[in-house]
Protein backbone atom coordinates (compact mmCIF):
# COMPACT_ATOMS: atom_id res chain seq x y z
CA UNK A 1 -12.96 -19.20 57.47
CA UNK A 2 -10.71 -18.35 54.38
CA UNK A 3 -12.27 -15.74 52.20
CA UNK A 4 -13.77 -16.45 48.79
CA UNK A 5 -11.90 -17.16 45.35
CA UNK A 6 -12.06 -13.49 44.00
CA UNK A 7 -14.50 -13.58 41.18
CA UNK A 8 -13.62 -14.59 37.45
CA UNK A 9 -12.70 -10.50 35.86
CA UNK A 10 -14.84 -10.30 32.53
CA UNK A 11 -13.69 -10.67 29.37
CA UNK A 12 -11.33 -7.52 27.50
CA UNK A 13 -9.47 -7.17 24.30
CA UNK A 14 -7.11 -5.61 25.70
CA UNK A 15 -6.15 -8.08 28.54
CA UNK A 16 -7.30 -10.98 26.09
CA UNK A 17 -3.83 -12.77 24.91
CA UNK A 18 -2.92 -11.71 21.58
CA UNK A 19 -3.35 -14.38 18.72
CA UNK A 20 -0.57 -15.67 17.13
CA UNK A 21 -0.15 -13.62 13.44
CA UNK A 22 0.23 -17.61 11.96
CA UNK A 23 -3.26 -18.18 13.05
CA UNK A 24 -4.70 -14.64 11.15
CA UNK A 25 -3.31 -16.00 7.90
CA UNK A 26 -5.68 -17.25 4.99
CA UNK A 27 -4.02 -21.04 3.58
CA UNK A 28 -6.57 -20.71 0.84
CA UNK A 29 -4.38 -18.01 -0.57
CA UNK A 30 -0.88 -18.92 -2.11
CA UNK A 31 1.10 -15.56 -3.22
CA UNK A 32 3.51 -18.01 -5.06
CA UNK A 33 0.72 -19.53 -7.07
CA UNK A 34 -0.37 -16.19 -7.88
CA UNK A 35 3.07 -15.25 -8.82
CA UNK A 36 3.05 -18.37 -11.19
CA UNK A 37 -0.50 -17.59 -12.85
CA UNK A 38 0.57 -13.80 -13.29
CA UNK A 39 2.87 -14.65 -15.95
CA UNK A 40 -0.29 -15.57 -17.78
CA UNK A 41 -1.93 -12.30 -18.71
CA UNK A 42 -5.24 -11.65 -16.68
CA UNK A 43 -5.07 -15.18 -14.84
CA UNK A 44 -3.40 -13.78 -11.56
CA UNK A 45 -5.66 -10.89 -11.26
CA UNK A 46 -8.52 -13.92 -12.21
CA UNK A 47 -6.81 -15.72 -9.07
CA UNK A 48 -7.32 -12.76 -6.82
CA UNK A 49 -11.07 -12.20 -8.15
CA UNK A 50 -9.94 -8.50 -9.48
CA UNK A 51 -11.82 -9.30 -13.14
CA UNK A 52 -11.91 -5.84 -14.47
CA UNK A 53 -8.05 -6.16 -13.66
CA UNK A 54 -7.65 -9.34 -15.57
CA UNK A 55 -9.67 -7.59 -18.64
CA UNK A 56 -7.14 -4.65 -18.64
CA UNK A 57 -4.40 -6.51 -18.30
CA UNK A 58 -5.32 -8.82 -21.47
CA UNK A 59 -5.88 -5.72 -23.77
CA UNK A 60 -2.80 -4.17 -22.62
CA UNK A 61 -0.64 -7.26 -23.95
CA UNK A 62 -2.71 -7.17 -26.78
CA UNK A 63 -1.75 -3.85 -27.65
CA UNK A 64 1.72 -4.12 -27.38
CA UNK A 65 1.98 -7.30 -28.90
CA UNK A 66 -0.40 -6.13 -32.32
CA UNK A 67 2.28 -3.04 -32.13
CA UNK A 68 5.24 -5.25 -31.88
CA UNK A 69 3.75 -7.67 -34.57
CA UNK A 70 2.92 -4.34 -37.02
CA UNK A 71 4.71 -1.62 -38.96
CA UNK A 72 2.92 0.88 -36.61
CA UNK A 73 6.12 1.17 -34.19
CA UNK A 74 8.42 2.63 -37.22
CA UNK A 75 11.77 1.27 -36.05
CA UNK A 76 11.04 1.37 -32.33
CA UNK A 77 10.58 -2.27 -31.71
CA UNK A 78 12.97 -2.30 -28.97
CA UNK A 79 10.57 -0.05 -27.02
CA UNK A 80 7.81 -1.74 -26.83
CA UNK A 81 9.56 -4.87 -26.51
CA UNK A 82 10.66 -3.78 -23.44
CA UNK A 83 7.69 -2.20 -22.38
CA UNK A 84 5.78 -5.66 -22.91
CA UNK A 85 8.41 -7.17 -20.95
CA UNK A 86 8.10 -4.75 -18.08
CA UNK A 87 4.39 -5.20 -18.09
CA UNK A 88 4.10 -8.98 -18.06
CA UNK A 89 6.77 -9.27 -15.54
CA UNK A 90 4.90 -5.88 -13.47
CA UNK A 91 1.65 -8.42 -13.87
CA UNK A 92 3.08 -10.98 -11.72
CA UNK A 93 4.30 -9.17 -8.93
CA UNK A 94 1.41 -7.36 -8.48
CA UNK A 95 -0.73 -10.78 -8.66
CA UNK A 96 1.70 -11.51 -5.94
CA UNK A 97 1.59 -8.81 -3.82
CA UNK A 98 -2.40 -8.57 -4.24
CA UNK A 99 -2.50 -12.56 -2.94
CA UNK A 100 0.13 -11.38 0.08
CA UNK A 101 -2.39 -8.72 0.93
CA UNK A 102 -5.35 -11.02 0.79
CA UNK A 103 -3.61 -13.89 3.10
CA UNK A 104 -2.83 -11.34 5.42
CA UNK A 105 -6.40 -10.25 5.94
CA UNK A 106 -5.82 -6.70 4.42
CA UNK A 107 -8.67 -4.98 2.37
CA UNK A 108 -8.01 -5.45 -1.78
CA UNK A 109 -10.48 -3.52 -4.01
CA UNK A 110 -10.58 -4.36 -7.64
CA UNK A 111 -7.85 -1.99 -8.69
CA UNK A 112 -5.31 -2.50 -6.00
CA UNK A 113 -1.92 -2.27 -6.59
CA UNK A 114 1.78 -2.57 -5.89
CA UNK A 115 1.62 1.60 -6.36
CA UNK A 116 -1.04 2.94 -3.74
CA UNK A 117 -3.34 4.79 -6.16
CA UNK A 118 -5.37 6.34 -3.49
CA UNK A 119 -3.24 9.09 -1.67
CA UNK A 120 -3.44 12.67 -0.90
CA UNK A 121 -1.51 14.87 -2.64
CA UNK A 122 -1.28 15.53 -6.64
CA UNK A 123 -3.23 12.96 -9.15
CA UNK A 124 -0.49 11.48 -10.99
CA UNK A 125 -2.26 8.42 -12.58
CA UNK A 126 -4.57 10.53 -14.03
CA UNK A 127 -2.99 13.09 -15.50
CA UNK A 128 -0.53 10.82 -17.24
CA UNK A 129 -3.34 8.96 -18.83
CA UNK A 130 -4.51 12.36 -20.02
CA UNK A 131 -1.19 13.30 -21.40
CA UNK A 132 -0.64 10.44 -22.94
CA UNK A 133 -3.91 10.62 -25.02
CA UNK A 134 -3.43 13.75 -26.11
CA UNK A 135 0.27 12.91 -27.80
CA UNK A 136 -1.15 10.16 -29.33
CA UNK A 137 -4.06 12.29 -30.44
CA UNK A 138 -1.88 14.64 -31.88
CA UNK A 139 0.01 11.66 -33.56
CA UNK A 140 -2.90 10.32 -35.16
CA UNK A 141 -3.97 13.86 -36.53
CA UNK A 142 -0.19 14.45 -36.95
CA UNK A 143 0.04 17.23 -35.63
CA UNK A 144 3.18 15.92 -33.95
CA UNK A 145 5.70 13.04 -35.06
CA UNK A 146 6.24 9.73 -32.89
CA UNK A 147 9.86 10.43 -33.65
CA UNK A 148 10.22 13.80 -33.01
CA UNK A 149 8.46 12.92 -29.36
CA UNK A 150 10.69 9.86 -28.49
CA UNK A 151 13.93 11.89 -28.87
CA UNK A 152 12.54 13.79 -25.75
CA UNK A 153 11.42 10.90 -23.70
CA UNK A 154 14.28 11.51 -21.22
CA UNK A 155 12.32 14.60 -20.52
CA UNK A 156 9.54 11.94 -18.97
CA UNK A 157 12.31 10.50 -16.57
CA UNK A 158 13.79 13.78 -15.26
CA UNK A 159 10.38 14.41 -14.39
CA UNK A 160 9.49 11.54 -12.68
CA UNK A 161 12.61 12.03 -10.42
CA UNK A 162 11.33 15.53 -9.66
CA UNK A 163 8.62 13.92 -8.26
CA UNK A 164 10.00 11.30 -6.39
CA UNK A 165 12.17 13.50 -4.62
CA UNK A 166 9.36 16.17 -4.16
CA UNK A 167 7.06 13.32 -2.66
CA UNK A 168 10.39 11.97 -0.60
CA UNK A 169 11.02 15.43 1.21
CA UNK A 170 7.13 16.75 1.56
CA UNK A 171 6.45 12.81 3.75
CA UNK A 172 9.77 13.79 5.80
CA UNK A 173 8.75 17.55 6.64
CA UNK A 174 5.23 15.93 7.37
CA UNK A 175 6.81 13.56 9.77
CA UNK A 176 9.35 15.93 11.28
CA UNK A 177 6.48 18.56 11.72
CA UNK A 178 4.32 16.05 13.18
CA UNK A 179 7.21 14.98 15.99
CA UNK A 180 7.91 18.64 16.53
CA UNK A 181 4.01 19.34 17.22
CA UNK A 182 4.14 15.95 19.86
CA UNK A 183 7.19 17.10 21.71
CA UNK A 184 5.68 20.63 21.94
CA UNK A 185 2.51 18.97 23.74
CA UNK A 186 4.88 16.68 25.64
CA UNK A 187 6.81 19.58 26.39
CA UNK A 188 3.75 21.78 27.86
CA UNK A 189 2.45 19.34 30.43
């Protein structure tokens, strides 16, 4: 007598067969449509459900256009001109990118971003913002002039490559101290 068909092993995730990543995707989310509606201020970040986004993101044109459209910018039209364009073209690839992340199933909270904004390390966002509203507070109470400030803006570039290359070598000691630390345990077994 032959013996018995071995029985049926139970379920596992981990012997289940994987599922296709075309199958994970959302088709109710187009990141080119988003791109599209992004060049509209607020309506990507509508199209992504990030509202409080979309808000921000209407004020901000606002602002530069009612600075543009003033004689508030004292001969420094080209500035904001091009920090209106940066913004509106920022706007749509971020509505992309946010729509990318949704169709790939990733978590988006109402202020994601291309930038991560939540990382360890020093708050940059924040303290920007601050220093930002205090030259302008000391503009309006002049205290300060905008065009003794914007001869120094430079200053605000050479800083920000500090940064990046501060940021670039502490995430490579990080990950060289890291495979030092595995090969060390590899090492003592």
């Amino acid at each position: 007598m032959p013996p018995p068909p071995p029985a049926a092993p139970e379920w596992s995730p981990y012997t289940a067969p994987a599922v296709p990543p075309s199958l994970l995707l959302r088709t109710d989310v187009s990141p080119g449509l988003a791109f599209i509606l992004g060049l509209i201020p607020g309506v990507g970040a509508i199209y992504n459900s990030q509202y409080v986004k979309a808000f921000l993101h209407v004020i901000v044109v606002g602002i530069l256009i009612s600075i543009l459209g003033s004689d508030v910018s004292h001969g420094f039209e080209p500035l904001f001109g091009l920090l209106l364009a940066a913004f509106w073209i920022y706007m749509a690839f971020e509505a992309y990118h946010t729509a990318r992340k949704r169709q790939l199933g990733e978590p988006v909270d109402e202020f994601s971003s291309i930038v991560p904004m939540r990382r360890r390390g020093f708050p940059v966002g924040p303290t920007l913002l601050i220093a930002f509203g205090l030259l302008f507070l000391m503009i309006n109470f002049d205290i300060v002039t905008f065009d003794r400030i914007i001869r120094y803006w430079p200053v605000a570039l050479i800083m920000l490559g500090v940064w990046l290359l501060y940021e670039r070598f502490a995430a490579a000691r990080e990950t060289q101290n890291a495979a030092y630390t595995a090969h060390q345990v590899q090492h003592d077994r």
